[in-house]
Structure formats: C-alpha cells, structure tokens
PDB file of N, CA and C in Angstrom:
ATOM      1  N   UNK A   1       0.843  -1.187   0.000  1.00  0.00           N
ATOM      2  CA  UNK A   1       0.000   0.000   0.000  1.00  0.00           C
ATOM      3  C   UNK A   1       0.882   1.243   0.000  1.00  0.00           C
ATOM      4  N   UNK A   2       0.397   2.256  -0.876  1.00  0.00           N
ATOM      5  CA  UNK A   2       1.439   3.273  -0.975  1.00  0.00           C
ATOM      6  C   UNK A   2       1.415   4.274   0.606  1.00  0.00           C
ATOM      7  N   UNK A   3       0.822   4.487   0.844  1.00  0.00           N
ATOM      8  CA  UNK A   3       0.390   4.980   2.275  1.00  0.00           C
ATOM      9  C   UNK A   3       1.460   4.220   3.405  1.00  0.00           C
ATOM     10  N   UNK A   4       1.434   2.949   3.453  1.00  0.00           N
ATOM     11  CA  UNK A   4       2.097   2.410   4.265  1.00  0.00           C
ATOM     12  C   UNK A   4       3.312   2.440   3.943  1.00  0.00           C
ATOM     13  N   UNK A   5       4.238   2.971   2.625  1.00  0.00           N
ATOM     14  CA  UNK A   5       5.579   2.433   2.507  1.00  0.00           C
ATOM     15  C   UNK A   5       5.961   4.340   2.380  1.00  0.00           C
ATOM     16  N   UNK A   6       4.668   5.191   2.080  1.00  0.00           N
ATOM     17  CA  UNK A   6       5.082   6.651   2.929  1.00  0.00           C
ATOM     18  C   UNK A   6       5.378   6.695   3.717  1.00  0.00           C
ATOM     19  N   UNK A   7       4.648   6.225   5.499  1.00  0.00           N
ATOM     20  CA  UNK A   7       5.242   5.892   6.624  1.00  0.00           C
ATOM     21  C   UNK A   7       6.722   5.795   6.565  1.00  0.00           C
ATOM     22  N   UNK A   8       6.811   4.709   6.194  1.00  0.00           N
ATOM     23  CA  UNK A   8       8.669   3.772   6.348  1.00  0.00           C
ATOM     24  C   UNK A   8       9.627   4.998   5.942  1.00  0.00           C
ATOM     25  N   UNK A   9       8.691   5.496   4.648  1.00  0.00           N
ATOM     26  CA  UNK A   9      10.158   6.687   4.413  1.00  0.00           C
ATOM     27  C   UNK A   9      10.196   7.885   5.175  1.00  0.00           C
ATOM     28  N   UNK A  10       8.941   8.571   6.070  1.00  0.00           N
ATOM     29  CA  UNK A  10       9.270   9.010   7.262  1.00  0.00           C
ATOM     30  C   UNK A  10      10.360   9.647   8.264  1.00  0.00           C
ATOM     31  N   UNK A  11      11.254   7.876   8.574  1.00  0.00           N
ATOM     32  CA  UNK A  11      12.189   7.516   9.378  1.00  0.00           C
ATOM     33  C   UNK A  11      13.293   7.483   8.999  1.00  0.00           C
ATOM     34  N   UNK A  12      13.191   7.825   7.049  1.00  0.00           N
ATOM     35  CA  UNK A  12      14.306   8.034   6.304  1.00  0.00           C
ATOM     36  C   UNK A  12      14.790   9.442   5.840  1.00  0.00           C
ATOM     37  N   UNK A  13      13.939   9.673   6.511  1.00  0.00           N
ATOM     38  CA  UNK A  13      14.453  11.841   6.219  1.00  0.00           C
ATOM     39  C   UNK A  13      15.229  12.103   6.614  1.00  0.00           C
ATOM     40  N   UNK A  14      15.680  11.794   8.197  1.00  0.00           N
ATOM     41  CA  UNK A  14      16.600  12.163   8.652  1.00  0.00           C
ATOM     42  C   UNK A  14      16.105  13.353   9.709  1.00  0.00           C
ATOM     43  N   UNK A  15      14.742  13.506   9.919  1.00  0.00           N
ATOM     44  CA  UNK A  15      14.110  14.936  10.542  1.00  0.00           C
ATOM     45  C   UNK A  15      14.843  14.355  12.375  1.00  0.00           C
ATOM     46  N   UNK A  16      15.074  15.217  13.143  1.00  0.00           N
ATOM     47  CA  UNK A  16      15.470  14.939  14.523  1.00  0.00           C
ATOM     48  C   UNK A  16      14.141  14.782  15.420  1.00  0.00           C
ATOM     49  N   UNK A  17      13.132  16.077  14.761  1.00  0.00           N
ATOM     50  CA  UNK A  17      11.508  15.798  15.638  1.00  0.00           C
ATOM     51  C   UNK A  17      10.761  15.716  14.404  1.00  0.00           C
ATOM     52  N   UNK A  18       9.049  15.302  14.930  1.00  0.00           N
ATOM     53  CA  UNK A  18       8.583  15.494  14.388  1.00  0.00           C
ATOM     54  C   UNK A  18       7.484  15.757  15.355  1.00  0.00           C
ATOM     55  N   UNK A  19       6.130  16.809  14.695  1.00  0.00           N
ATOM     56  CA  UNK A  19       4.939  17.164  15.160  1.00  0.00           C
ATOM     57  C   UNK A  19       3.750  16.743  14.906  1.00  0.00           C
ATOM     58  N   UNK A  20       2.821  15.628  15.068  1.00  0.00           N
ATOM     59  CA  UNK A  20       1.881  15.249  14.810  1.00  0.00           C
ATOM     60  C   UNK A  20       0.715  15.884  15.400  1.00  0.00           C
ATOM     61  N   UNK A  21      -0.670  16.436  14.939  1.00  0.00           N
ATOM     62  CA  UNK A  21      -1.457  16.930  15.239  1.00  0.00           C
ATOM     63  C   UNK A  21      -2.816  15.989  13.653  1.00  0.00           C
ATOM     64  N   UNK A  22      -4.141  16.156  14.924  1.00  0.00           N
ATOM     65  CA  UNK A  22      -5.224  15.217  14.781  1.00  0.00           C
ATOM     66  C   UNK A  22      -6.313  15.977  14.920  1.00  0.00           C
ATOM     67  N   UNK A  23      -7.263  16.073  13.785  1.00  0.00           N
ATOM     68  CA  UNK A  23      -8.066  16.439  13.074  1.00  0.00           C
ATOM     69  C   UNK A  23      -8.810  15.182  13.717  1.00  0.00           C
ATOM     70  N   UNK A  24      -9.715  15.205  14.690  1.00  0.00           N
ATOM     71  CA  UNK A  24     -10.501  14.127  14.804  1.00  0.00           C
ATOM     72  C   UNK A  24     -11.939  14.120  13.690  1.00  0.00           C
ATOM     73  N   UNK A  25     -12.585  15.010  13.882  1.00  0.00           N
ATOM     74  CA  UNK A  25     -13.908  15.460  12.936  1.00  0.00           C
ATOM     75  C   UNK A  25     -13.615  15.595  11.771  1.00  0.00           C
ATOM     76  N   UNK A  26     -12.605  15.816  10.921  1.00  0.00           N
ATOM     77  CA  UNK A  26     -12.082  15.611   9.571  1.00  0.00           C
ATOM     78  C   UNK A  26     -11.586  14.799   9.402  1.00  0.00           C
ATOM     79  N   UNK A  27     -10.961  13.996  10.380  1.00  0.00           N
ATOM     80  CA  UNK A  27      -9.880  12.754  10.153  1.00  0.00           C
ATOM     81  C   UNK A  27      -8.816  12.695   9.179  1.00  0.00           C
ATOM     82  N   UNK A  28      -8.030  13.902   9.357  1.00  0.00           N
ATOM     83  CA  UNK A  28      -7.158  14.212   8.901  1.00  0.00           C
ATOM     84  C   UNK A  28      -5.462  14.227   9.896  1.00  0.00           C
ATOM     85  N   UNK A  29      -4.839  14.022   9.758  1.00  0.00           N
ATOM     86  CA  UNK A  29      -3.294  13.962  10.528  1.00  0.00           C
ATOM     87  C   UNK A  29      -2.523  14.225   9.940  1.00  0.00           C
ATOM     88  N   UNK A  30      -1.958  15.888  10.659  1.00  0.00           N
ATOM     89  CA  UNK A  30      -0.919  16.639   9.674  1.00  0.00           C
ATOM     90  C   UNK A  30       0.485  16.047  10.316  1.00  0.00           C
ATOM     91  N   UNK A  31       1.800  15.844   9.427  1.00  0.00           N
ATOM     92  CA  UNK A  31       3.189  15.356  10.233  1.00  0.00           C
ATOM     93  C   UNK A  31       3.416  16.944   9.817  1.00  0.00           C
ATOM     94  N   UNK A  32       4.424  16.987  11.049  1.00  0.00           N
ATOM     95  CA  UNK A  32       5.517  18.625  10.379  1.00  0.00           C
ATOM     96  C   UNK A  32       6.707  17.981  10.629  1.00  0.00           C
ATOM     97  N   UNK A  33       7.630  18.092   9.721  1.00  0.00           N
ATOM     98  CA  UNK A  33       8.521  18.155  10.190  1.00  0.00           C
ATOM     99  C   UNK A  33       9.760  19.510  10.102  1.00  0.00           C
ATOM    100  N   UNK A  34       9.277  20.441  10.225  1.00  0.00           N
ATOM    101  CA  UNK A  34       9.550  21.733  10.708  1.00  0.00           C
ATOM    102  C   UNK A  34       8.484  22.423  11.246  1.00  0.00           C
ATOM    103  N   UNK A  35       8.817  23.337  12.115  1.00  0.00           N
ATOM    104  CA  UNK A  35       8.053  24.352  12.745  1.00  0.00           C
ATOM    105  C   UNK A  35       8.584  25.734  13.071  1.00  0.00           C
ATOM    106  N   UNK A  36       7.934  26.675  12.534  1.00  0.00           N
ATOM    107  CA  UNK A  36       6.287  26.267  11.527  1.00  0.00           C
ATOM    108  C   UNK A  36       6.987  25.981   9.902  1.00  0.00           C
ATOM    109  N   UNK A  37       6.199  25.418   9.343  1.00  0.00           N
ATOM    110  CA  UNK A  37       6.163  24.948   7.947  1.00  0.00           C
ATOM    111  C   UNK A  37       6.790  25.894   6.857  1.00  0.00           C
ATOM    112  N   UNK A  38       5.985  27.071   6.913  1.00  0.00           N
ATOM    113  CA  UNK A  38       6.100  28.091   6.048  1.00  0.00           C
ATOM    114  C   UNK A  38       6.338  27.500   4.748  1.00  0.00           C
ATOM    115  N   UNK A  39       4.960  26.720   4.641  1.00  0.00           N
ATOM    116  CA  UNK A  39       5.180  25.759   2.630  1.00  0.00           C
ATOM    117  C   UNK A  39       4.955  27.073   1.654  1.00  0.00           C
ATOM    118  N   UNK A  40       5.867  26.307   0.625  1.00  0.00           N
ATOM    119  CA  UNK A  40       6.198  27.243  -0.582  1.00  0.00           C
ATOM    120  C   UNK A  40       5.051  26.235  -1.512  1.00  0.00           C
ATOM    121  N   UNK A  41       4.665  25.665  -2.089  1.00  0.00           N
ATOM    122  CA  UNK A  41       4.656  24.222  -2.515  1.00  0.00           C
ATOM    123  C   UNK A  41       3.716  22.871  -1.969  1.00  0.00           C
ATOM    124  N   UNK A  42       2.461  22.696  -2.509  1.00  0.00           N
ATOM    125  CA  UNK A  42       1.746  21.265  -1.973  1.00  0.00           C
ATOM    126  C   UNK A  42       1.674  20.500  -2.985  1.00  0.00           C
ATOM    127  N   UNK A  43       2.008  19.495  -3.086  1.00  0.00           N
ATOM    128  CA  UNK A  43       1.308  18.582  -4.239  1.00  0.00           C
ATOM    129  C   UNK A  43       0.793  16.852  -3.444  1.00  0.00           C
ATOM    130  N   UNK A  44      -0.566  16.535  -4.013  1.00  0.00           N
ATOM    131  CA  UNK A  44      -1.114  15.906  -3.760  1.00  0.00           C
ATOM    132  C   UNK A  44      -0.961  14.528  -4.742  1.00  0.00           C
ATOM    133  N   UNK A  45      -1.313  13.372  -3.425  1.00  0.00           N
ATOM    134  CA  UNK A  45      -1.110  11.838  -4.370  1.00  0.00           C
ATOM    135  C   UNK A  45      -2.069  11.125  -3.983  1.00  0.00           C
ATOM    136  N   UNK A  46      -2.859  10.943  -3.951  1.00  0.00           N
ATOM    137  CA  UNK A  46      -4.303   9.843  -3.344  1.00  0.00           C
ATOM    138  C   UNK A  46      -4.780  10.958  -1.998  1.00  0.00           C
ATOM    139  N   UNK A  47      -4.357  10.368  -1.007  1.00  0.00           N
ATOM    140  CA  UNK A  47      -4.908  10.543   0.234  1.00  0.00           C
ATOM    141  C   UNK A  47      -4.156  11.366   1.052  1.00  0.00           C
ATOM    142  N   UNK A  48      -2.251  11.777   0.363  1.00  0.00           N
ATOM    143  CA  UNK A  48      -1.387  12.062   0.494  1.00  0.00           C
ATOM    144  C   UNK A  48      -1.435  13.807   0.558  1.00  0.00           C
ATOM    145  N   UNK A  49      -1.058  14.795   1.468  1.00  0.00           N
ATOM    146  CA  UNK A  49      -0.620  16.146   0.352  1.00  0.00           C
ATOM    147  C   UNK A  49       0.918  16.544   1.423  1.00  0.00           C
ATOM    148  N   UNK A  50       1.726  16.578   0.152  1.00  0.00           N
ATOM    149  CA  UNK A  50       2.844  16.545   0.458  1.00  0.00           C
ATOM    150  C   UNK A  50       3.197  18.270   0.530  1.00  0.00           C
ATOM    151  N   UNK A  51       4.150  18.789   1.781  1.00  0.00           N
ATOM    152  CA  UNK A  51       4.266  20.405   1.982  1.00  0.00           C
ATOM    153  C   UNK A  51       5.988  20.530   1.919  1.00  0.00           C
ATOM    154  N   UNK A  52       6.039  21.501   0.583  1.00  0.00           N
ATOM    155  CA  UNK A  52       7.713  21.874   0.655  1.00  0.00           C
ATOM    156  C   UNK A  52       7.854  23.026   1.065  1.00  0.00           C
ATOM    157  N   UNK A  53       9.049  23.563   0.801  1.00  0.00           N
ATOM    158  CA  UNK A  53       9.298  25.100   1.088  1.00  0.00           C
ATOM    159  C   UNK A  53      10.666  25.234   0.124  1.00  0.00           C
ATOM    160  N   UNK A  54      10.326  25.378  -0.652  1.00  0.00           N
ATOM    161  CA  UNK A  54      11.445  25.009  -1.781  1.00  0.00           C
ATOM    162  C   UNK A  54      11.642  23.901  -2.045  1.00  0.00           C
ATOM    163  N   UNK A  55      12.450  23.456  -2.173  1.00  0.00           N
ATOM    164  CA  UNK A  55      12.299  21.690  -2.253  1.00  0.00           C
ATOM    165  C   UNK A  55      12.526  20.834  -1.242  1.00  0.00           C
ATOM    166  N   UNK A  56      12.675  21.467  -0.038  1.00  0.00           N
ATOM    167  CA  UNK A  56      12.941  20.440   1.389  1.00  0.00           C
ATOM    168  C   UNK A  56      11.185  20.269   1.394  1.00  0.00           C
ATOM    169  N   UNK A  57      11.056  18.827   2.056  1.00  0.00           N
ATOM    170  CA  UNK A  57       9.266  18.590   2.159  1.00  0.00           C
ATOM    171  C   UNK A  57       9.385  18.911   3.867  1.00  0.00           C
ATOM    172  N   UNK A  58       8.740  19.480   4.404  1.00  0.00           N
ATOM    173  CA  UNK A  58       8.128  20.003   5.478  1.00  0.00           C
ATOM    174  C   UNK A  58       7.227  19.504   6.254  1.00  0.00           C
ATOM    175  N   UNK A  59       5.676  18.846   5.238  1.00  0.00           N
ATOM    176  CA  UNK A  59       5.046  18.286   6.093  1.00  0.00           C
ATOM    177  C   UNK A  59       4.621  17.720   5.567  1.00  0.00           C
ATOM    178  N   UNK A  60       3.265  16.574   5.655  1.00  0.00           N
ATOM    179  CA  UNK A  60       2.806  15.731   5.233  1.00  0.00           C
ATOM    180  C   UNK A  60       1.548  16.006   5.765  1.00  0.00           C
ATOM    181  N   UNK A  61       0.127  16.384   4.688  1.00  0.00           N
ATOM    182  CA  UNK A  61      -1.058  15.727   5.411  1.00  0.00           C
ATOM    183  C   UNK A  61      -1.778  14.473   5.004  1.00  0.00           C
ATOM    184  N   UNK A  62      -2.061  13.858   6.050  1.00  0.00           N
ATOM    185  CA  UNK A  62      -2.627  12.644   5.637  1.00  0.00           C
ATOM    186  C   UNK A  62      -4.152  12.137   6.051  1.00  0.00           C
ATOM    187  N   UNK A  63      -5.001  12.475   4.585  1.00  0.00           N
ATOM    188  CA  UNK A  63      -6.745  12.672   4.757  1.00  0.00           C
ATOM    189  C   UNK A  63      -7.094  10.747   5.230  1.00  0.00           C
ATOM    190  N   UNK A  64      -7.988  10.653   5.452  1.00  0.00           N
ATOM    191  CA  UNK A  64      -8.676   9.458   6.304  1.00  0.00           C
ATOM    192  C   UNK A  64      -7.943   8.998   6.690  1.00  0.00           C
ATOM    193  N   UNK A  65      -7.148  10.103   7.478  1.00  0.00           N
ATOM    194  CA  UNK A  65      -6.285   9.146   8.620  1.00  0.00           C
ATOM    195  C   UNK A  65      -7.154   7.899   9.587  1.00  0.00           C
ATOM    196  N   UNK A  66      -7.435   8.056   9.977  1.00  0.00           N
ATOM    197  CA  UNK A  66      -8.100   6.364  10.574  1.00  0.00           C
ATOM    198  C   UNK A  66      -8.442   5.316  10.080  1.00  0.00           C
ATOM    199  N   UNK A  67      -9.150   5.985   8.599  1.00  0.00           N
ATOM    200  CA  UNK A  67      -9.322   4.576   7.737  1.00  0.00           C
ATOM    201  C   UNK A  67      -8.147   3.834   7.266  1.00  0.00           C
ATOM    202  N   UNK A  68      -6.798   4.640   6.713  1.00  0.00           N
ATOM    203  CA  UNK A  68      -5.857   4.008   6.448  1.00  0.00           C
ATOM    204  C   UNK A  68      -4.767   3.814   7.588  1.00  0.00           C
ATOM    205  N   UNK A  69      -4.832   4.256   8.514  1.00  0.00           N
ATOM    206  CA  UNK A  69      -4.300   3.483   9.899  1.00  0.00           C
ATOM    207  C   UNK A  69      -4.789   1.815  10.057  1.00  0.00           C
ATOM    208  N   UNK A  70      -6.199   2.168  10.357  1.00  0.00           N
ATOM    209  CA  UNK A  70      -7.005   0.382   9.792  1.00  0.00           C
ATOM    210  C   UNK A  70      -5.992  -0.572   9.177  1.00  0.00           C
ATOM    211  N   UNK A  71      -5.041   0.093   7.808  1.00  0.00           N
ATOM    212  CA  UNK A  71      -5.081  -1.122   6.872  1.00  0.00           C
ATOM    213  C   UNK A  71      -3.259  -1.011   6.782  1.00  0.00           C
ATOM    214  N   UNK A  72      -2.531  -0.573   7.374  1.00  0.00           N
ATOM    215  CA  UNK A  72      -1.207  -0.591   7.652  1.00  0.00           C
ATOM    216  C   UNK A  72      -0.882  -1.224   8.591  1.00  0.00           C
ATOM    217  N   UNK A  73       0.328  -2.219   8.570  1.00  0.00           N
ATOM    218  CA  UNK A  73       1.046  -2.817   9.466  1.00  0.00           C
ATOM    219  C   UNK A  73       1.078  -1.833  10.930  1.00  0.00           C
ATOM    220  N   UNK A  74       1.115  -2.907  11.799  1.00  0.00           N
ATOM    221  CA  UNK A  74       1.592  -1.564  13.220  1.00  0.00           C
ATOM    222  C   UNK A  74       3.114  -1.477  13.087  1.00  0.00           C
ATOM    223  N   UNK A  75       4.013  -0.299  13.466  1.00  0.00           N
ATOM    224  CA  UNK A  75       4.917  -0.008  13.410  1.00  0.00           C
ATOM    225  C   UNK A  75       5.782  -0.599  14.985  1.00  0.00           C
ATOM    226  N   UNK A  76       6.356  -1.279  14.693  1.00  0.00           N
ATOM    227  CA  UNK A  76       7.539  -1.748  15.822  1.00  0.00           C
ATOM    228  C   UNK A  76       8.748  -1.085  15.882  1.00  0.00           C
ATOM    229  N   UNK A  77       9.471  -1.328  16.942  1.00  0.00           N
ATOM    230  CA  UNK A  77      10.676  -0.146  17.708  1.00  0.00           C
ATOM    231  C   UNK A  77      11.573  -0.793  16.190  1.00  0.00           C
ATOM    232  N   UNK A  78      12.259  -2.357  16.242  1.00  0.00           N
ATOM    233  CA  UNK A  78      12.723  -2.934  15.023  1.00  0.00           C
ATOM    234  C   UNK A  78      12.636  -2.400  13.857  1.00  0.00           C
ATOM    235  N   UNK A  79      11.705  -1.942  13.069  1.00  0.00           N
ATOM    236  CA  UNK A  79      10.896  -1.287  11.904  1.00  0.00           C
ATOM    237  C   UNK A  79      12.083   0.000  12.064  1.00  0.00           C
ATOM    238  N   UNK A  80      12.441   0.939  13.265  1.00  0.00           N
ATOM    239  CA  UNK A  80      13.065   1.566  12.750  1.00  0.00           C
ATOM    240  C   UNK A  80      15.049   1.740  12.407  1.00  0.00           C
ATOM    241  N   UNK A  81      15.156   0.298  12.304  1.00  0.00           N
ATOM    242  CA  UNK A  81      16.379   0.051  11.890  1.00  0.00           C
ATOM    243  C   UNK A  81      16.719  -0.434  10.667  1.00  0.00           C
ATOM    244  N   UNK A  82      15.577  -0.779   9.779  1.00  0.00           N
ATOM    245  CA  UNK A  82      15.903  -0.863   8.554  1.00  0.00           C
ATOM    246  C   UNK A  82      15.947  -0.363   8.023  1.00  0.00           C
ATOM    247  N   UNK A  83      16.653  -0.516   6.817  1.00  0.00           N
ATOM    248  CA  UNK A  83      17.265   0.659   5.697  1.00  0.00           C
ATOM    249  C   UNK A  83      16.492  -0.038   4.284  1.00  0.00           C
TER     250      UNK A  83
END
C-alpha cells in the first residue's frame, strides 16, 4: 500500500523531531517536520498532500487518517532500523 511504505520513508528523512497533530472530525493527521512549515509548494497523491518550502518537504497531510491506519502494518521499535 502506498500509504504504508510513505510511513517507512518518514524515518528516512533524517528529521530529529517530528509534530503530529489530529483532526478528529475531519480525520485528517498533519506530520511537520519543521516548525512552523512556512510551505512554498503542496502537491497531492491519493490521500497524500505533500508540503515543501522550496524543495525540502516540510510536512505531510494525511486525509482518512483512521481509515488508512485500519489497513497498515503496526509499526515496531525494530521497523526503525531498517534501511
């Protein structure tokens, strides 16, 4: 699932934090990984909308977040040592 192998690359950015915030009534879940964002740049892929600021990506929103939580592997501590 493309959603789920977005996740994995995540952990491959290299970001030190990240900010998750939850849209319960929209079911939406924005990642930042800067703060604040200040996007130059969105482009969208399914369920995906990806936030740059030039070409570093910034944030990630991710629409039916719960429904596609549902259908992704759970993430284990292990999960984040692969390359």
């Amino acid at each position: 699932m493309k959603t789920g192998k977005t996740s994995a690359h995540f952990l491959k950015l290299g970001a030190k934090k990240l900010w998750l915030d939850y849209d319960e009534e929209a079911d939406v879940l924005y990642v930042s990984f800067r703060r604040p964002q200040k996007a130059t740049d969105s482009r969208m892929e399914g369920d995906l909308i990806y936030h740059y600021r030039d070409e570093e990506l910034v944030g990630v929103t991710i629409l039916h977040a719960s429904e596609i939580s549902r259908q992704i592997e759970p993430f284990t501590s292990t999960d984040a040592h692969r390359t």
